[in-house]
PDB file of N, CA and C in Angstrom:
ATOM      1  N   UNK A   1      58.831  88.620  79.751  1.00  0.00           N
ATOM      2  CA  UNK A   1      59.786  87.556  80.005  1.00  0.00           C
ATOM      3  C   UNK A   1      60.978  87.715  79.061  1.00  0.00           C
ATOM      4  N   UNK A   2      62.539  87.418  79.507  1.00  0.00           N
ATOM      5  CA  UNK A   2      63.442  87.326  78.895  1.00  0.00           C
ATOM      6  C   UNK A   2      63.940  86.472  78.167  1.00  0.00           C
ATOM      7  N   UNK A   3      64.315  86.588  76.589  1.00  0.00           N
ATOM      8  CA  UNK A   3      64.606  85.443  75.827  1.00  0.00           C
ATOM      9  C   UNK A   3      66.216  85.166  76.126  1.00  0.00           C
ATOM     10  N   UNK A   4      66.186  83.561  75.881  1.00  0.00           N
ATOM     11  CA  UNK A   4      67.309  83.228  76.090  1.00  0.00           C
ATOM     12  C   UNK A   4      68.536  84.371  75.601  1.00  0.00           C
ATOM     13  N   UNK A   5      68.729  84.699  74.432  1.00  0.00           N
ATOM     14  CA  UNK A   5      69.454  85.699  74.135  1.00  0.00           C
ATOM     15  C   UNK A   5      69.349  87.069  75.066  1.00  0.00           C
ATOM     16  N   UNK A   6      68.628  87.507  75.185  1.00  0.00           N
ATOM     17  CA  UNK A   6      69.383  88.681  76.418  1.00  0.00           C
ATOM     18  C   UNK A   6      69.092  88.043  77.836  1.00  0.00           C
ATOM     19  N   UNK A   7      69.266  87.034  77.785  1.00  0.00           N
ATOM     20  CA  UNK A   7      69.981  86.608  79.560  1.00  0.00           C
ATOM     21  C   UNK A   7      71.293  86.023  78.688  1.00  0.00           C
ATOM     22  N   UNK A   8      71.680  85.676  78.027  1.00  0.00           N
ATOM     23  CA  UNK A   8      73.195  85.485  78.220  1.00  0.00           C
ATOM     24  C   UNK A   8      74.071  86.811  77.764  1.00  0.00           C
ATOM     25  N   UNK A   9      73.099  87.933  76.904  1.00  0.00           N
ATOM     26  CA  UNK A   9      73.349  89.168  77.071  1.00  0.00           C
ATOM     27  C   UNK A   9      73.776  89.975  78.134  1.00  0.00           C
ATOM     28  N   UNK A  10      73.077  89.509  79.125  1.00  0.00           N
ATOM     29  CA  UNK A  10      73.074  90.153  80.330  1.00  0.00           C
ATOM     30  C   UNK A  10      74.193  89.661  81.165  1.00  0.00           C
ATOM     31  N   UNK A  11      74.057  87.969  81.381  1.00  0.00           N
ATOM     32  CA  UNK A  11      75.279  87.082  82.029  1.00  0.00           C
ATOM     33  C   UNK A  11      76.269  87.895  81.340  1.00  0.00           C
ATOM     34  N   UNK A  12      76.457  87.636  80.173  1.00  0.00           N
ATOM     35  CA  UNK A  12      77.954  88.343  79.753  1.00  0.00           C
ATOM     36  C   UNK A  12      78.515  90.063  80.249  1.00  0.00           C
ATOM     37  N   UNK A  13      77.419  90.678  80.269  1.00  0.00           N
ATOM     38  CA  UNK A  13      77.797  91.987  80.942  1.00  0.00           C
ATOM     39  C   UNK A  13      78.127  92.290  82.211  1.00  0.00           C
ATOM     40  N   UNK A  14      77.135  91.471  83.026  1.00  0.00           N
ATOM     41  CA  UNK A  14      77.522  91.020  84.458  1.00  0.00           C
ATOM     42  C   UNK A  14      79.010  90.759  84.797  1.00  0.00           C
ATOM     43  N   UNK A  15      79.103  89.704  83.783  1.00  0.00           N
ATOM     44  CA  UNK A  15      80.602  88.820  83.891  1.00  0.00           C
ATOM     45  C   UNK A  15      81.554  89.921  83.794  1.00  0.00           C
ATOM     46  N   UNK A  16      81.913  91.066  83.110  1.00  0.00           N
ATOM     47  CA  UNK A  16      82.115  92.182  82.606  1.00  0.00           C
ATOM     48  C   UNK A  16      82.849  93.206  83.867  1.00  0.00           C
ATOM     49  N   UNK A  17      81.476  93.425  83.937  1.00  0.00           N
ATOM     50  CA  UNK A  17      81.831  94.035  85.302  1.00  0.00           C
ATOM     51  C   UNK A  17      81.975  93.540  86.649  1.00  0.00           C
ATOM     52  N   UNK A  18      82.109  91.974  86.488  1.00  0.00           N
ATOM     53  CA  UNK A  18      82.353  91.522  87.408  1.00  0.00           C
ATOM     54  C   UNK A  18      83.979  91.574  87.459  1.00  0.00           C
ATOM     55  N   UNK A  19      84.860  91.555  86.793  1.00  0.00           N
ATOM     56  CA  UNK A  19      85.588  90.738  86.235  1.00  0.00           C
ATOM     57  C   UNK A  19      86.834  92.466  85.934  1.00  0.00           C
ATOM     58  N   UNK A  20      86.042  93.718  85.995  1.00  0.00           N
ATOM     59  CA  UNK A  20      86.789  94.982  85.857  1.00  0.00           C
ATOM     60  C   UNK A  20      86.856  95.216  87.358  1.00  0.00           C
ATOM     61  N   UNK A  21      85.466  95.092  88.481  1.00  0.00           N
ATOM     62  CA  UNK A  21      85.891  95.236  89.441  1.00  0.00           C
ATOM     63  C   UNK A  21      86.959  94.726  90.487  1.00  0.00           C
ATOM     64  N   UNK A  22      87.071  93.423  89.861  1.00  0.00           N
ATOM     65  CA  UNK A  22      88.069  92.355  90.260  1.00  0.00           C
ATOM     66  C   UNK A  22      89.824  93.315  90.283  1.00  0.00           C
ATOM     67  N   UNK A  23      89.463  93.331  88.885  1.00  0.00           N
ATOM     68  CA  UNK A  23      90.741  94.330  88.430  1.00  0.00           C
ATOM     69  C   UNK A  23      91.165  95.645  88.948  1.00  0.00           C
ATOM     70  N   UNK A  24      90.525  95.801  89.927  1.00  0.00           N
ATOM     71  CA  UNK A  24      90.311  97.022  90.227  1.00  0.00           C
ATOM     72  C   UNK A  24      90.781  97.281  91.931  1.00  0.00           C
ATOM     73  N   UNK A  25      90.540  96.151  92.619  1.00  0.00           N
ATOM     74  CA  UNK A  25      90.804  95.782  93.713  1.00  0.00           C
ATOM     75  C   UNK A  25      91.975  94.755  93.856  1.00  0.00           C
ATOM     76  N   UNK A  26      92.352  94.146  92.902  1.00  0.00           N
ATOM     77  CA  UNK A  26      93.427  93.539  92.792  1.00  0.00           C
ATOM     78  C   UNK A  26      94.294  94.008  93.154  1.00  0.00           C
ATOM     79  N   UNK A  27      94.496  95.050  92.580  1.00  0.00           N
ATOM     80  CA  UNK A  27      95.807  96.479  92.965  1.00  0.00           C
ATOM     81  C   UNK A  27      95.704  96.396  94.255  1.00  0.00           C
ATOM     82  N   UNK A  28      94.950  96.969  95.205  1.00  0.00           N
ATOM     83  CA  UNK A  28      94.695  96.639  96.608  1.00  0.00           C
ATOM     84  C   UNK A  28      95.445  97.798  96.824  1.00  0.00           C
ATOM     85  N   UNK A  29      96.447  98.873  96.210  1.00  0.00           N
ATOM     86  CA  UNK A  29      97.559  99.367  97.163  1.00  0.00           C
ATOM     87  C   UNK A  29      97.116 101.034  96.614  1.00  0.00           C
ATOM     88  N   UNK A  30      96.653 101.880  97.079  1.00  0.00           N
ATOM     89  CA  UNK A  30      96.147 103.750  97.341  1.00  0.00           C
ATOM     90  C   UNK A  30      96.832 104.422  97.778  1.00  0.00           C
ATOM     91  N   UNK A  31      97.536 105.678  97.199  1.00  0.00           N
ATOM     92  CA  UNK A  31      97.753 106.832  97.357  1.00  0.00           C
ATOM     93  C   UNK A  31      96.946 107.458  98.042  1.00  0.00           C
ATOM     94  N   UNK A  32      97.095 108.918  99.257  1.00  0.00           N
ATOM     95  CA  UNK A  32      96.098 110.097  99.433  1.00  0.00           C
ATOM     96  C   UNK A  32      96.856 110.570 100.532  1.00  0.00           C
ATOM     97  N   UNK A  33      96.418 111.623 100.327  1.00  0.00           N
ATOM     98  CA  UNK A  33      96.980 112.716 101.102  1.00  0.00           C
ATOM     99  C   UNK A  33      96.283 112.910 102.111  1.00  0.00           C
ATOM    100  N   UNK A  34      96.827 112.905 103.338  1.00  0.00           N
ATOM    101  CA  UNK A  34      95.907 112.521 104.943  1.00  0.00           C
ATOM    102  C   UNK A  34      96.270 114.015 105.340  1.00  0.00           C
ATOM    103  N   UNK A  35      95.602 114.095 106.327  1.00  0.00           N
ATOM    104  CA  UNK A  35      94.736 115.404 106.688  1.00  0.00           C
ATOM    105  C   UNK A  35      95.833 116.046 107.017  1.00  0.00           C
ATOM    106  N   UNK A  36      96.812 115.433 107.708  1.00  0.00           N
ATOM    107  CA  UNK A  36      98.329 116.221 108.281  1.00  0.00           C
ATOM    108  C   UNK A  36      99.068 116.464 107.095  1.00  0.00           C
ATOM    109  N   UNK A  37      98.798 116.156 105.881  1.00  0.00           N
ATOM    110  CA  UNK A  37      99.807 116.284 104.447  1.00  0.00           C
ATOM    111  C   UNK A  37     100.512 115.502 104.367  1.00  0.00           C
ATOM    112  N   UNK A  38     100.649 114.516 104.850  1.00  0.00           N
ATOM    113  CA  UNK A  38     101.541 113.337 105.161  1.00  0.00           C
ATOM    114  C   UNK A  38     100.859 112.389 103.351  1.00  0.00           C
ATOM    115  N   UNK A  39     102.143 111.283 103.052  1.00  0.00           N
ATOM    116  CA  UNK A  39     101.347 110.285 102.277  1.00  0.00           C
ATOM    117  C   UNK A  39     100.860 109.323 102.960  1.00  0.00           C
ATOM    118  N   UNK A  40      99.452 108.657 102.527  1.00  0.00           N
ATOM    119  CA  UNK A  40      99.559 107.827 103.521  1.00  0.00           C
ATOM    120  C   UNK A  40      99.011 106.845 101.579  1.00  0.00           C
ATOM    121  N   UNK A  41      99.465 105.359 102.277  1.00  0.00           N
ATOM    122  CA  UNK A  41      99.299 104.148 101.307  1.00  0.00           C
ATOM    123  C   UNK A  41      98.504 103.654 102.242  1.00  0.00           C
ATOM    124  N   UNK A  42      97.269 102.920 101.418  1.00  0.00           N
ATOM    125  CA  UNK A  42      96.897 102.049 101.778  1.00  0.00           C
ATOM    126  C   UNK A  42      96.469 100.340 101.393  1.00  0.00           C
ATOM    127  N   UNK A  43      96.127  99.592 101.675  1.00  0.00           N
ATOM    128  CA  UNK A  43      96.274  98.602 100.726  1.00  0.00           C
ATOM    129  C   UNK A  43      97.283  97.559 101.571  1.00  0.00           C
ATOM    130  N   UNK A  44      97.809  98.308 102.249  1.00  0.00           N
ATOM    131  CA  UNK A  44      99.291  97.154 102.203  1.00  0.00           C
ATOM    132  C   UNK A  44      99.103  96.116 104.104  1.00  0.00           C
ATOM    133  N   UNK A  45      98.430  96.562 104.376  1.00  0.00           N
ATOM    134  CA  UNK A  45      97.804  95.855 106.055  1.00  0.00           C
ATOM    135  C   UNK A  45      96.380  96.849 106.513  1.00  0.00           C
ATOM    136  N   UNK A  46      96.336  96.343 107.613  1.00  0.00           N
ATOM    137  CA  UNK A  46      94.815  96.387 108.567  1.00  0.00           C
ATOM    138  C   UNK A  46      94.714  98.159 108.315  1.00  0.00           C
ATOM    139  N   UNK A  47      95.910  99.310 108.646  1.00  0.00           N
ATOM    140  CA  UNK A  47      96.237 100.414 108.524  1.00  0.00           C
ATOM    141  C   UNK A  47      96.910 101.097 107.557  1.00  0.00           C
ATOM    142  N   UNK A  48      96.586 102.559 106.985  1.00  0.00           N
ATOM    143  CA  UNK A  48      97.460 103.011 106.466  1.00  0.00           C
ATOM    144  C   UNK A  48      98.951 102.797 106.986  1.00  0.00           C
ATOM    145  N   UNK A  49      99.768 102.978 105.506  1.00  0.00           N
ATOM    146  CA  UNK A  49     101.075 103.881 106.380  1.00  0.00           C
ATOM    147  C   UNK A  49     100.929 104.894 105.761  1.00  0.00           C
ATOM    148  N   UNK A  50     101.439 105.946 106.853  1.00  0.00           N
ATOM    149  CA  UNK A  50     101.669 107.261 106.632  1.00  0.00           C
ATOM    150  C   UNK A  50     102.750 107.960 106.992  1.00  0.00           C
ATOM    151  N   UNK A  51     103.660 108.649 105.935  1.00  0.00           N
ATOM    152  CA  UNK A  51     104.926 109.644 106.198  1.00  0.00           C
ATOM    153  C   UNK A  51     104.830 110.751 105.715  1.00  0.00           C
ATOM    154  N   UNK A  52     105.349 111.566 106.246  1.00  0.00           N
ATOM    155  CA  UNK A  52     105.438 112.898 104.985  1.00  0.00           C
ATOM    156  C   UNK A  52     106.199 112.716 104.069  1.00  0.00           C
ATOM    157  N   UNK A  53     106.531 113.870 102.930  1.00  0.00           N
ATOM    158  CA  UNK A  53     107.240 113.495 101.443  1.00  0.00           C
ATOM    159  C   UNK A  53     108.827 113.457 102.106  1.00  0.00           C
ATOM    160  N   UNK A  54     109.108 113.879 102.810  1.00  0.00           N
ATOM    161  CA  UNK A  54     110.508 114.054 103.160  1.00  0.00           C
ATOM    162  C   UNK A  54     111.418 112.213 103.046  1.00  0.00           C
ATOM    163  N   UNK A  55     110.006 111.724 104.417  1.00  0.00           N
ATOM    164  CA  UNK A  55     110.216 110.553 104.776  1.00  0.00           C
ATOM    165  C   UNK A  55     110.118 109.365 104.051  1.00  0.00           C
ATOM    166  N   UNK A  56     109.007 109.640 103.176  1.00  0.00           N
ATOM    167  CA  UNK A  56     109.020 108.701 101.423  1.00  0.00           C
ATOM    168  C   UNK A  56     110.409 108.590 100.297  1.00  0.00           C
ATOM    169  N   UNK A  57     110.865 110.226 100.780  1.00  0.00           N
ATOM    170  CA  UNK A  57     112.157 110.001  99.564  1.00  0.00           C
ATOM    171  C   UNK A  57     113.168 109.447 100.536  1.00  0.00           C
ATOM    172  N   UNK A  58     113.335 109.721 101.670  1.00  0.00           N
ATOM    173  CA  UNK A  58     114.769 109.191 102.248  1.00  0.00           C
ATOM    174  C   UNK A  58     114.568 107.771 101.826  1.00  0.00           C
ATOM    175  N   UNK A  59     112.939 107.100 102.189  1.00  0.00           N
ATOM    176  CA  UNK A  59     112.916 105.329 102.259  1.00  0.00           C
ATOM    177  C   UNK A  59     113.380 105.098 100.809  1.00  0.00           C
ATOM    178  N   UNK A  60     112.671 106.166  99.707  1.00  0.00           N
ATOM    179  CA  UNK A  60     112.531 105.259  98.680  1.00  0.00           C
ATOM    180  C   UNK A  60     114.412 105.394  98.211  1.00  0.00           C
ATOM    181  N   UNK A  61     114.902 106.809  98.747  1.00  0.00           N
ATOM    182  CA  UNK A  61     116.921 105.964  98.094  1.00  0.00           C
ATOM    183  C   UNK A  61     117.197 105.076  99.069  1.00  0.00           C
ATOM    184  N   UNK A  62     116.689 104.951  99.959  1.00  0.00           N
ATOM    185  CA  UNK A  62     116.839 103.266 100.798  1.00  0.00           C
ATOM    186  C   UNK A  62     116.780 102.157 100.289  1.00  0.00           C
ATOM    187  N   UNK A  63     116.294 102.245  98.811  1.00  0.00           N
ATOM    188  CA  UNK A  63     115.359 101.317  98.394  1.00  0.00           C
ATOM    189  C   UNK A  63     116.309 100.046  98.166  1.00  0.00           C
ATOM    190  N   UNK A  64     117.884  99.822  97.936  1.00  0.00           N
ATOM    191  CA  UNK A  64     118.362  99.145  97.389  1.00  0.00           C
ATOM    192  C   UNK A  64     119.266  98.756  99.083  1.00  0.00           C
ATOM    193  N   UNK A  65     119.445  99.295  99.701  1.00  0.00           N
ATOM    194  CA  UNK A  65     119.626  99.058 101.224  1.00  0.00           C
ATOM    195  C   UNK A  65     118.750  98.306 101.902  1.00  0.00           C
ATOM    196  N   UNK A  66     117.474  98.095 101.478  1.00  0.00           N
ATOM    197  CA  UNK A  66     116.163  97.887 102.281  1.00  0.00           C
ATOM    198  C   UNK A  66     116.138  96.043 101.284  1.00  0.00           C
ATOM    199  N   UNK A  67     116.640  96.269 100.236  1.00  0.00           N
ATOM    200  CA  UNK A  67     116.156  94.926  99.508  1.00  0.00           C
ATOM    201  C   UNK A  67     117.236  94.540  99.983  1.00  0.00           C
ATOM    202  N   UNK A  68     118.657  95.107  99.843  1.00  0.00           N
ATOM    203  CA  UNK A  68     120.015  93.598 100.412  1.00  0.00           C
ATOM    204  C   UNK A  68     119.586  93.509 102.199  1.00  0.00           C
ATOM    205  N   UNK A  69     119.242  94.319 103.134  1.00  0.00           N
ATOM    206  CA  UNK A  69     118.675  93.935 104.226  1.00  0.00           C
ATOM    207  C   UNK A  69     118.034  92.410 104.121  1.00  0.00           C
ATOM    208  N   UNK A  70     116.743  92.959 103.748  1.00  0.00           N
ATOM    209  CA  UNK A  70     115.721  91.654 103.674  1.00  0.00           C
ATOM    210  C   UNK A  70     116.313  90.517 102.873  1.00  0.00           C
ATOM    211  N   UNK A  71     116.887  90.460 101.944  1.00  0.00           N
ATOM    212  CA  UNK A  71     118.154  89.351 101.215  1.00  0.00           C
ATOM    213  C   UNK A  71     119.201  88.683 102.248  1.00  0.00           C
ATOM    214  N   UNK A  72     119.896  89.692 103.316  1.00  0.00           N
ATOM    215  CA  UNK A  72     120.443  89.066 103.889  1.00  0.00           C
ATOM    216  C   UNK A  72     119.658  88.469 105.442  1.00  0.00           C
ATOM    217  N   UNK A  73     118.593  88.783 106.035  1.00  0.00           N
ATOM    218  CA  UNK A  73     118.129  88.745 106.858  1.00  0.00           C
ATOM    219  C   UNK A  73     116.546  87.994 106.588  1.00  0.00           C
ATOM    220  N   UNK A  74     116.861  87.032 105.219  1.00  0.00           N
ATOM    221  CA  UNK A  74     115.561  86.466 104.482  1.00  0.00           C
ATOM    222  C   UNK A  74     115.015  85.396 105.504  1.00  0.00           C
ATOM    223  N   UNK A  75     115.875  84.576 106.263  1.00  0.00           N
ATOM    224  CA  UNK A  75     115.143  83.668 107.236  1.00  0.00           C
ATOM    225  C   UNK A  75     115.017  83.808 108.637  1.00  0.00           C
ATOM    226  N   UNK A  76     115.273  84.833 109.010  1.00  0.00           N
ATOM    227  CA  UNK A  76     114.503  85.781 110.119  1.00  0.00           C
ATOM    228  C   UNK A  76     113.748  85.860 109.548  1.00  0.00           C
ATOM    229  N   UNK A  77     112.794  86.509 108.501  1.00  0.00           N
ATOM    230  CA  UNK A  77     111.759  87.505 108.097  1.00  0.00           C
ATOM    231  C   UNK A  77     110.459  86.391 108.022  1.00  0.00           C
ATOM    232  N   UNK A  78     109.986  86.516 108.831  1.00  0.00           N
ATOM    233  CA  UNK A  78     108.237  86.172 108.039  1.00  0.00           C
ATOM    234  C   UNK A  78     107.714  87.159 106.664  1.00  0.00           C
ATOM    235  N   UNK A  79     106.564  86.372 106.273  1.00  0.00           N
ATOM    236  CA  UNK A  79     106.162  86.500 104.749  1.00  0.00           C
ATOM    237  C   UNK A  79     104.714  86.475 105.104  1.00  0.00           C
ATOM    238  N   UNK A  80     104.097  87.803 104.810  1.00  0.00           N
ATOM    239  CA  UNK A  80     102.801  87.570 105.020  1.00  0.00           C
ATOM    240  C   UNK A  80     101.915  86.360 103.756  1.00  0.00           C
ATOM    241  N   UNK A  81     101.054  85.653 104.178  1.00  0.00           N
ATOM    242  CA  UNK A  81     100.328  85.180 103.096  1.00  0.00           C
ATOM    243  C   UNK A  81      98.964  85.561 102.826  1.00  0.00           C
TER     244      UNK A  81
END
């Protein structure tokens, strides 16, 4: 039988790794390289997205085009919750 001291030994380690896995999935958002060589992210809806590197760098110097877009076009846009 377990003495009080290692069950809250234990609770606390539990808690532990309860609490890293949390942290861990929080991120929610994955890198990997899909079978076509493409990037694909995941994390971000039901599906990857996937582009090749070409198509990642054009978006990402988009990047400041893509934020005054959505800035100016903010109440059109739904917001996932």
């Amino acid at each position: 039988m377990s003495t009080e001291e290692e069950l809250k030994a234990e609770l606390a380690k539990l808690k532990a790794e309860n609490e890293a896995l949390k942290a861990r999935t929080s991120k929610g958002i994955s890198l990997k390289v899909s079978e076509k060589g493409g990037v694909s992210v995941y994390g971000m809806g039901r599906f990857p997205v996937t582009l090749y590197k070409e198509q990642w760098l054009k978006l990402i110097e988009m990047g400041e085009d893509i934020k005054r877009f959505i800035a100016e076009n903010n109440d059109k846009l739904k917001a996932k919750e």
